[in-house]
PDB file of N, CA and C in Angstrom:
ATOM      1  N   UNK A   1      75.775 111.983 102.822  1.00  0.00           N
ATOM      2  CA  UNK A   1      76.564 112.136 101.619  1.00  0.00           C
ATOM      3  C   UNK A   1      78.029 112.314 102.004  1.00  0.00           C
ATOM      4  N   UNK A   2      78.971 111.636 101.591  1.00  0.00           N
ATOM      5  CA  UNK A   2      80.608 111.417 101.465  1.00  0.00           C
ATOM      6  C   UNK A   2      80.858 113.401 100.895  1.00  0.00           C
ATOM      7  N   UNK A   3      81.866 113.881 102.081  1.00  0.00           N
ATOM      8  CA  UNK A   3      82.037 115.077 101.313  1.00  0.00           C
ATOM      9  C   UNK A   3      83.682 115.035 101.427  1.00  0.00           C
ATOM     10  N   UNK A   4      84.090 115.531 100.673  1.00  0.00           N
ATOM     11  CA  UNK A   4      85.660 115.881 100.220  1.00  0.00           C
ATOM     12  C   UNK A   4      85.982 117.195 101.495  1.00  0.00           C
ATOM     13  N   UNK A   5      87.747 117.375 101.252  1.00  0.00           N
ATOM     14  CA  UNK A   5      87.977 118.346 102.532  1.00  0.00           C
ATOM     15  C   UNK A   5      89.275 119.172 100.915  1.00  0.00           C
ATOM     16  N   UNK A   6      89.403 120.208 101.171  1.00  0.00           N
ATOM     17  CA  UNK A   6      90.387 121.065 100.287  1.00  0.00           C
ATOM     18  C   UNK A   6      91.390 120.767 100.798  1.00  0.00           C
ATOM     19  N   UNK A   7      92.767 121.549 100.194  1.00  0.00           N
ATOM     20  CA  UNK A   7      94.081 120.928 100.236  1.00  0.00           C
ATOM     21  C   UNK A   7      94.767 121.465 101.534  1.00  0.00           C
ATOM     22  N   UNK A   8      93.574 122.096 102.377  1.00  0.00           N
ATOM     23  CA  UNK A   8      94.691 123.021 103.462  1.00  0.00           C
ATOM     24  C   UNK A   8      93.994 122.436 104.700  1.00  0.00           C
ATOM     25  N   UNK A   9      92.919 121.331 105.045  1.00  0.00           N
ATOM     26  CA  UNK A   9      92.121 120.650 106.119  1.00  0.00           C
ATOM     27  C   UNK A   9      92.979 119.073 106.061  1.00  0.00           C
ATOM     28  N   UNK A  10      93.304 119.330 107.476  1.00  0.00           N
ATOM     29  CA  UNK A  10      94.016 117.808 108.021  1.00  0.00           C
ATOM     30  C   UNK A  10      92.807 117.005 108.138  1.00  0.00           C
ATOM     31  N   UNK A  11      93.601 115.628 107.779  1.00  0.00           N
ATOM     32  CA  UNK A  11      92.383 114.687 107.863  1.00  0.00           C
ATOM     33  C   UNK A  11      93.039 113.280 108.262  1.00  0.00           C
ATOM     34  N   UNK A  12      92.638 112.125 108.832  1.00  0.00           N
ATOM     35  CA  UNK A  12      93.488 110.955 109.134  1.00  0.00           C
ATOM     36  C   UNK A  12      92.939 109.726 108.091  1.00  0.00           C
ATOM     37  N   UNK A  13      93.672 109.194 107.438  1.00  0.00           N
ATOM     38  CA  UNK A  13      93.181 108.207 106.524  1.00  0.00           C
ATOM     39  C   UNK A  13      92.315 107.325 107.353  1.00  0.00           C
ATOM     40  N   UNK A  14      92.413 106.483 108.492  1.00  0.00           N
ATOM     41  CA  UNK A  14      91.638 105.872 109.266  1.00  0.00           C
ATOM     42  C   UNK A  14      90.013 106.414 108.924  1.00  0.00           C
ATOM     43  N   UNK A  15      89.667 107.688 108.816  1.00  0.00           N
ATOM     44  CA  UNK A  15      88.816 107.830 107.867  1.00  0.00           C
ATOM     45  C   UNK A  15      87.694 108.376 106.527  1.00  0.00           C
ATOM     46  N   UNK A  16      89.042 107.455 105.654  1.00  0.00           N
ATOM     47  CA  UNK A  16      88.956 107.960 104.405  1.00  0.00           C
ATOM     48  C   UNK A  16      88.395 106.426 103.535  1.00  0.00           C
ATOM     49  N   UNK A  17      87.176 106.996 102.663  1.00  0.00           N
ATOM     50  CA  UNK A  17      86.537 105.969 101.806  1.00  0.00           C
ATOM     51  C   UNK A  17      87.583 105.348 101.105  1.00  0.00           C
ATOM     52  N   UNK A  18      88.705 105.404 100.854  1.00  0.00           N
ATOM     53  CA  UNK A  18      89.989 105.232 100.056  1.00  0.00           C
ATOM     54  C   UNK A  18      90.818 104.276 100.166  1.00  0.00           C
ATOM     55  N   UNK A  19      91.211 104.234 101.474  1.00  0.00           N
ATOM     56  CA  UNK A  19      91.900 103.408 102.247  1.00  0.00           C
ATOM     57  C   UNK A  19      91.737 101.676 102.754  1.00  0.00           C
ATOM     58  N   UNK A  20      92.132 101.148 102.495  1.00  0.00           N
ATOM     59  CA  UNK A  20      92.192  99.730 103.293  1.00  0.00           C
ATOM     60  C   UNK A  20      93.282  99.590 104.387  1.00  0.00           C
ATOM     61  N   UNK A  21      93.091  98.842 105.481  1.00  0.00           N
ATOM     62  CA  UNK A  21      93.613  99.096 106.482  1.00  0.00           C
ATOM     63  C   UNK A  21      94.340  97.541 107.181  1.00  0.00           C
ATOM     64  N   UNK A  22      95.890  97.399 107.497  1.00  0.00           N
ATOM     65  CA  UNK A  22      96.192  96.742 108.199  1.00  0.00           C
ATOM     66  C   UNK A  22      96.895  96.688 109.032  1.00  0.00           C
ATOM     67  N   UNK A  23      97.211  95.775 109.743  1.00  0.00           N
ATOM     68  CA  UNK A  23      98.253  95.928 111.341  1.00  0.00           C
ATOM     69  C   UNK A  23      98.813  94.942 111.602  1.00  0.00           C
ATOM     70  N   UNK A  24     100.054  94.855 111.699  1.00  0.00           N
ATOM     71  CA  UNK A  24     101.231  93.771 112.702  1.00  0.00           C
ATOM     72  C   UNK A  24     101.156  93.547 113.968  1.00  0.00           C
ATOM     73  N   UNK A  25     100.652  92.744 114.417  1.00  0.00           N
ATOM     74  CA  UNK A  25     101.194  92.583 115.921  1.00  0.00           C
ATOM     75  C   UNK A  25     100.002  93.919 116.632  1.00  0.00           C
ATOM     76  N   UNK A  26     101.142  94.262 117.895  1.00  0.00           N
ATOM     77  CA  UNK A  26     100.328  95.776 118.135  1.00  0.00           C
ATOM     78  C   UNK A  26     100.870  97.040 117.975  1.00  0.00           C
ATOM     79  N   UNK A  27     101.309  97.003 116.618  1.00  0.00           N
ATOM     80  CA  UNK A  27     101.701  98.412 115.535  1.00  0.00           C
ATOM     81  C   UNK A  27     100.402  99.257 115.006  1.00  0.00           C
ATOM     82  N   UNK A  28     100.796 100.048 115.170  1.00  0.00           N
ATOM     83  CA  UNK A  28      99.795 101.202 114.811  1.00  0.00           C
ATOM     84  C   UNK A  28      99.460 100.533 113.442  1.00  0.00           C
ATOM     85  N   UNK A  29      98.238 100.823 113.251  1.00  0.00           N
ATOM     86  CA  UNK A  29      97.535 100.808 111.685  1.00  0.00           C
ATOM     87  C   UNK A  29      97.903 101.356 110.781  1.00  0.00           C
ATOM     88  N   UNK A  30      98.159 100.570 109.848  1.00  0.00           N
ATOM     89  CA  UNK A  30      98.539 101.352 108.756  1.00  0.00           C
ATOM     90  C   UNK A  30      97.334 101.407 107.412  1.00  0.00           C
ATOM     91  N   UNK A  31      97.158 102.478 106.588  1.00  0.00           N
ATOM     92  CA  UNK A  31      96.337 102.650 105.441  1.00  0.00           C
ATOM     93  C   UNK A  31      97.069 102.526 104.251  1.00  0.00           C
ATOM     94  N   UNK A  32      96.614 101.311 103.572  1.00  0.00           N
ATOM     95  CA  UNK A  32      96.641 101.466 102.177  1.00  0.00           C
ATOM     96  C   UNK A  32      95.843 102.114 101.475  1.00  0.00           C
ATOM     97  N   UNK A  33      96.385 103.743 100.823  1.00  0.00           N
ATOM     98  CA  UNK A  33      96.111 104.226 100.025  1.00  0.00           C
ATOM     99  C   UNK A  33      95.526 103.713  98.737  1.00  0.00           C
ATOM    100  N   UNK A  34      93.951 103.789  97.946  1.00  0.00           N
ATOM    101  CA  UNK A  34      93.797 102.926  97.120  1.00  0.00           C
ATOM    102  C   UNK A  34      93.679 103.504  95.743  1.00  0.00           C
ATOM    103  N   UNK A  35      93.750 104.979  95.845  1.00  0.00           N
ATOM    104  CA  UNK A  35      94.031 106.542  95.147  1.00  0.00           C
ATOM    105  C   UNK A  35      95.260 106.507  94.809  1.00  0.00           C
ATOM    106  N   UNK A  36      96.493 106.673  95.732  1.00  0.00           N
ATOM    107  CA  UNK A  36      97.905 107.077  95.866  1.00  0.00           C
ATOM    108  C   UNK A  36      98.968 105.915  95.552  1.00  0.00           C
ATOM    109  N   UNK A  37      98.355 104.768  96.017  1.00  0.00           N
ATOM    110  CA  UNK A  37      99.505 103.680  96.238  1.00  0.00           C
ATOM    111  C   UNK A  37     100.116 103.595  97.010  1.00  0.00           C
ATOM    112  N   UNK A  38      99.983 104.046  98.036  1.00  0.00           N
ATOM    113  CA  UNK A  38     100.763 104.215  98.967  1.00  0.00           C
ATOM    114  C   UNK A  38     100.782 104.110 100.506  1.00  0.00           C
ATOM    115  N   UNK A  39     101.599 104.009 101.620  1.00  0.00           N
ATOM    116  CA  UNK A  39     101.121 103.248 103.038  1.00  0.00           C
ATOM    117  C   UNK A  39     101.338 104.664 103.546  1.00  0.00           C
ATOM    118  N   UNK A  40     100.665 105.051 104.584  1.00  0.00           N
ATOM    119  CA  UNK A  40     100.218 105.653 105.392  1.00  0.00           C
ATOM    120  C   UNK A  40     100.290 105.530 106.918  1.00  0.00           C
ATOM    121  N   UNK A  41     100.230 106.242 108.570  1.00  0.00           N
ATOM    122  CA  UNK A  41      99.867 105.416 109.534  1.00  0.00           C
ATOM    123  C   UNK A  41      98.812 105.882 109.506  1.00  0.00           C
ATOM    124  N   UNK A  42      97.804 104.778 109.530  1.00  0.00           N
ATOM    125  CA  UNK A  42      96.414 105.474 110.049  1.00  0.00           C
ATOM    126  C   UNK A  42      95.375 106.648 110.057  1.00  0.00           C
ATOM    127  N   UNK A  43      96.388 107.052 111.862  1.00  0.00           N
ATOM    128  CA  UNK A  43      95.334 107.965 112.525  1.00  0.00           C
ATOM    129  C   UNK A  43      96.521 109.060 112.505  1.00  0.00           C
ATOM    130  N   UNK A  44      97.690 109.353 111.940  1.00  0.00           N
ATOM    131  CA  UNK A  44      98.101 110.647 111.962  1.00  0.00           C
ATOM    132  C   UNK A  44      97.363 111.690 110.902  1.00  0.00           C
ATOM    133  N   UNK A  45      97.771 112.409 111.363  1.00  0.00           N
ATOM    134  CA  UNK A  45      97.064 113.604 110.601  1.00  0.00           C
ATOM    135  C   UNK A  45      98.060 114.348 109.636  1.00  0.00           C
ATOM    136  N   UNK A  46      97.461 114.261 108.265  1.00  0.00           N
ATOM    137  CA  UNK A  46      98.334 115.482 107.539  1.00  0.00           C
ATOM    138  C   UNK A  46      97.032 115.850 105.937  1.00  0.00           C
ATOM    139  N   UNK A  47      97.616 116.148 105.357  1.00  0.00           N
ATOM    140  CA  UNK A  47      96.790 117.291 104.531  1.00  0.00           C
ATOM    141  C   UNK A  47      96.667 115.975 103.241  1.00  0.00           C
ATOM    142  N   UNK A  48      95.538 116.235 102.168  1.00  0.00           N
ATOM    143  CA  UNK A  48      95.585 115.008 101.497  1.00  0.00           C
ATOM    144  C   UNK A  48      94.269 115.716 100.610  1.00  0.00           C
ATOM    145  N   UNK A  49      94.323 116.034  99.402  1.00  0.00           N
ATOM    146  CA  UNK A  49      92.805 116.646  98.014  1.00  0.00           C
ATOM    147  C   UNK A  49      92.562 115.402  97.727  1.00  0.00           C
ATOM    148  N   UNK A  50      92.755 114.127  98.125  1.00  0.00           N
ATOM    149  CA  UNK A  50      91.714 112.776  97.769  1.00  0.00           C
ATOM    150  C   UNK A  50      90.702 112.206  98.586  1.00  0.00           C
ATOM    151  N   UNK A  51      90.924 113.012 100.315  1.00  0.00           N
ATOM    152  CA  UNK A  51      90.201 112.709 100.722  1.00  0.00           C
ATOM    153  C   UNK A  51      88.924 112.388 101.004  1.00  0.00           C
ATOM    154  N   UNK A  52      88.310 111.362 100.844  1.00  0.00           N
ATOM    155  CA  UNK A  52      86.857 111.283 100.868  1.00  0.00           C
ATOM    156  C   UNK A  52      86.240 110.785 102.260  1.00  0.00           C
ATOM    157  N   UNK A  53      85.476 111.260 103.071  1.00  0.00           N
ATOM    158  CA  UNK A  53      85.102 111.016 104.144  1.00  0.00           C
ATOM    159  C   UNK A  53      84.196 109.523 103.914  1.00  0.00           C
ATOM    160  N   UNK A  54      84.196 108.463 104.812  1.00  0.00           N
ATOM    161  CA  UNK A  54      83.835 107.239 104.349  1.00  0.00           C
ATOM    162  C   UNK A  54      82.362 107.160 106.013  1.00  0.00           C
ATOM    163  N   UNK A  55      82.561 108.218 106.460  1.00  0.00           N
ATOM    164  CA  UNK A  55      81.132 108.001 107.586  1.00  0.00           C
ATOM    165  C   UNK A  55      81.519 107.448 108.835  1.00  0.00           C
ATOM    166  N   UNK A  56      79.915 107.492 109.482  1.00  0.00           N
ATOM    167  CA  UNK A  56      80.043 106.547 110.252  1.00  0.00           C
ATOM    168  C   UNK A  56      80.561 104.855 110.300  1.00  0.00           C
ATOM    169  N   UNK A  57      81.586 104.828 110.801  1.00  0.00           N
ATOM    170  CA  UNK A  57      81.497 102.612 110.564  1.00  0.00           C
ATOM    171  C   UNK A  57      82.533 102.497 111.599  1.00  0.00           C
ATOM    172  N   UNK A  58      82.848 101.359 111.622  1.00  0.00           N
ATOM    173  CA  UNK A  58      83.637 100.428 112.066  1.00  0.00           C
ATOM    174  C   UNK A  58      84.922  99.747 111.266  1.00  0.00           C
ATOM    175  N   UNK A  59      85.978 100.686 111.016  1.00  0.00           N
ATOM    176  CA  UNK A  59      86.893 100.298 109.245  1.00  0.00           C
ATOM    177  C   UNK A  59      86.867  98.653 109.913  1.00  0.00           C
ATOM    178  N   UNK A  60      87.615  98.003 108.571  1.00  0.00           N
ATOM    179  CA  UNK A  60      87.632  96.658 108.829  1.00  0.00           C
ATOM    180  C   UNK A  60      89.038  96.775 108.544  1.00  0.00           C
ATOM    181  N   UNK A  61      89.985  96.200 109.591  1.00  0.00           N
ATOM    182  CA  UNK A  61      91.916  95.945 110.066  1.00  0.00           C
ATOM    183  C   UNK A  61      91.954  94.089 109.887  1.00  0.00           C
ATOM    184  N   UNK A  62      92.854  94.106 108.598  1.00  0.00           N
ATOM    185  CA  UNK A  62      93.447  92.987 108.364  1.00  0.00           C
ATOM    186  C   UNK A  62      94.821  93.082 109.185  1.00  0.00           C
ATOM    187  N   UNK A  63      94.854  92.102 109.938  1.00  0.00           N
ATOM    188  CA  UNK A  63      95.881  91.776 110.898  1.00  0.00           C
ATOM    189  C   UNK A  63      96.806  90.441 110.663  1.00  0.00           C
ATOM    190  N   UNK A  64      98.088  91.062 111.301  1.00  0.00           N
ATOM    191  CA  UNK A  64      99.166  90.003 110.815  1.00  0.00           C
ATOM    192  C   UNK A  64      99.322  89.451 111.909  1.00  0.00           C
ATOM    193  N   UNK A  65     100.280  88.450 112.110  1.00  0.00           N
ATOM    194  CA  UNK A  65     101.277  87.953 113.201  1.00  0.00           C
ATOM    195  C   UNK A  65     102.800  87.885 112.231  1.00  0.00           C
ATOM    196  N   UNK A  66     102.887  87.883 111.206  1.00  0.00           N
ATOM    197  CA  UNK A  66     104.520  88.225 110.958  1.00  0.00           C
ATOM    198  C   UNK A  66     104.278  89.099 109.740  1.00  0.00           C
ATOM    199  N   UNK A  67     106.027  89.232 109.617  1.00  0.00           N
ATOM    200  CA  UNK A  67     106.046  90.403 108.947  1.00  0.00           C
ATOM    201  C   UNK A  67     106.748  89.753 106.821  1.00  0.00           C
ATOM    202  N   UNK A  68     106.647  88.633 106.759  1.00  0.00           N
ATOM    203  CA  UNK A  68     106.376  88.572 105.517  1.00  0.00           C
ATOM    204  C   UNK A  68     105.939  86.908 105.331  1.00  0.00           C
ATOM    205  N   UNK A  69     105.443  86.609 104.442  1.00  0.00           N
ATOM    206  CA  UNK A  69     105.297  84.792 104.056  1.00  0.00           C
ATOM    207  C   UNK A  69     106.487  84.049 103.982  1.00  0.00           C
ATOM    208  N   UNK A  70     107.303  84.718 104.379  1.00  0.00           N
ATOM    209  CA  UNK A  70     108.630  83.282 104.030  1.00  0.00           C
ATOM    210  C   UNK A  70     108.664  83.108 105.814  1.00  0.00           C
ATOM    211  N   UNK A  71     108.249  83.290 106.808  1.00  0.00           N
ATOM    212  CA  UNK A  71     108.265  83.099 108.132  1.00  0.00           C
ATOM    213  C   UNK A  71     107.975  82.035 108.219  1.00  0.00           C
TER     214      UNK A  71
END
């Protein structure tokens, strides 16, 4: 069972049921927030009441080679 963490337990979006995840090149990962709206890195750690633990897995990293479509 997915359990939540309170507002005072660090947690890294890398893994959070919430998040979608992508990367440039070899730049740290970043999380799209799917709660917040918002980008994230990853695997840092800071405090977050949406967190939902997403388990054991393997996240799935959409990867770039540039940094917008007009390239």
């Amino acid at each position: 069972m997915a359990k939540t963490t309170n507002k005072e337990n660090k947690i890294r979006c890398i893994d959070c049921a919430h998040a979608t995840y992508m990367q440039w090149f070899e730049n740290p990962i970043i999380a799209m927030c799917n709660m917040r709206n918002e980008r994230m890195v990853a695997e840092s750690e800071h405090i977050c009441g949406m967190y939902q633990d997403a388990g054991p897995r393997k996240p799935e990293i959409q990867h770039f080679d540039c940094y917008s479509d007009n390239d």
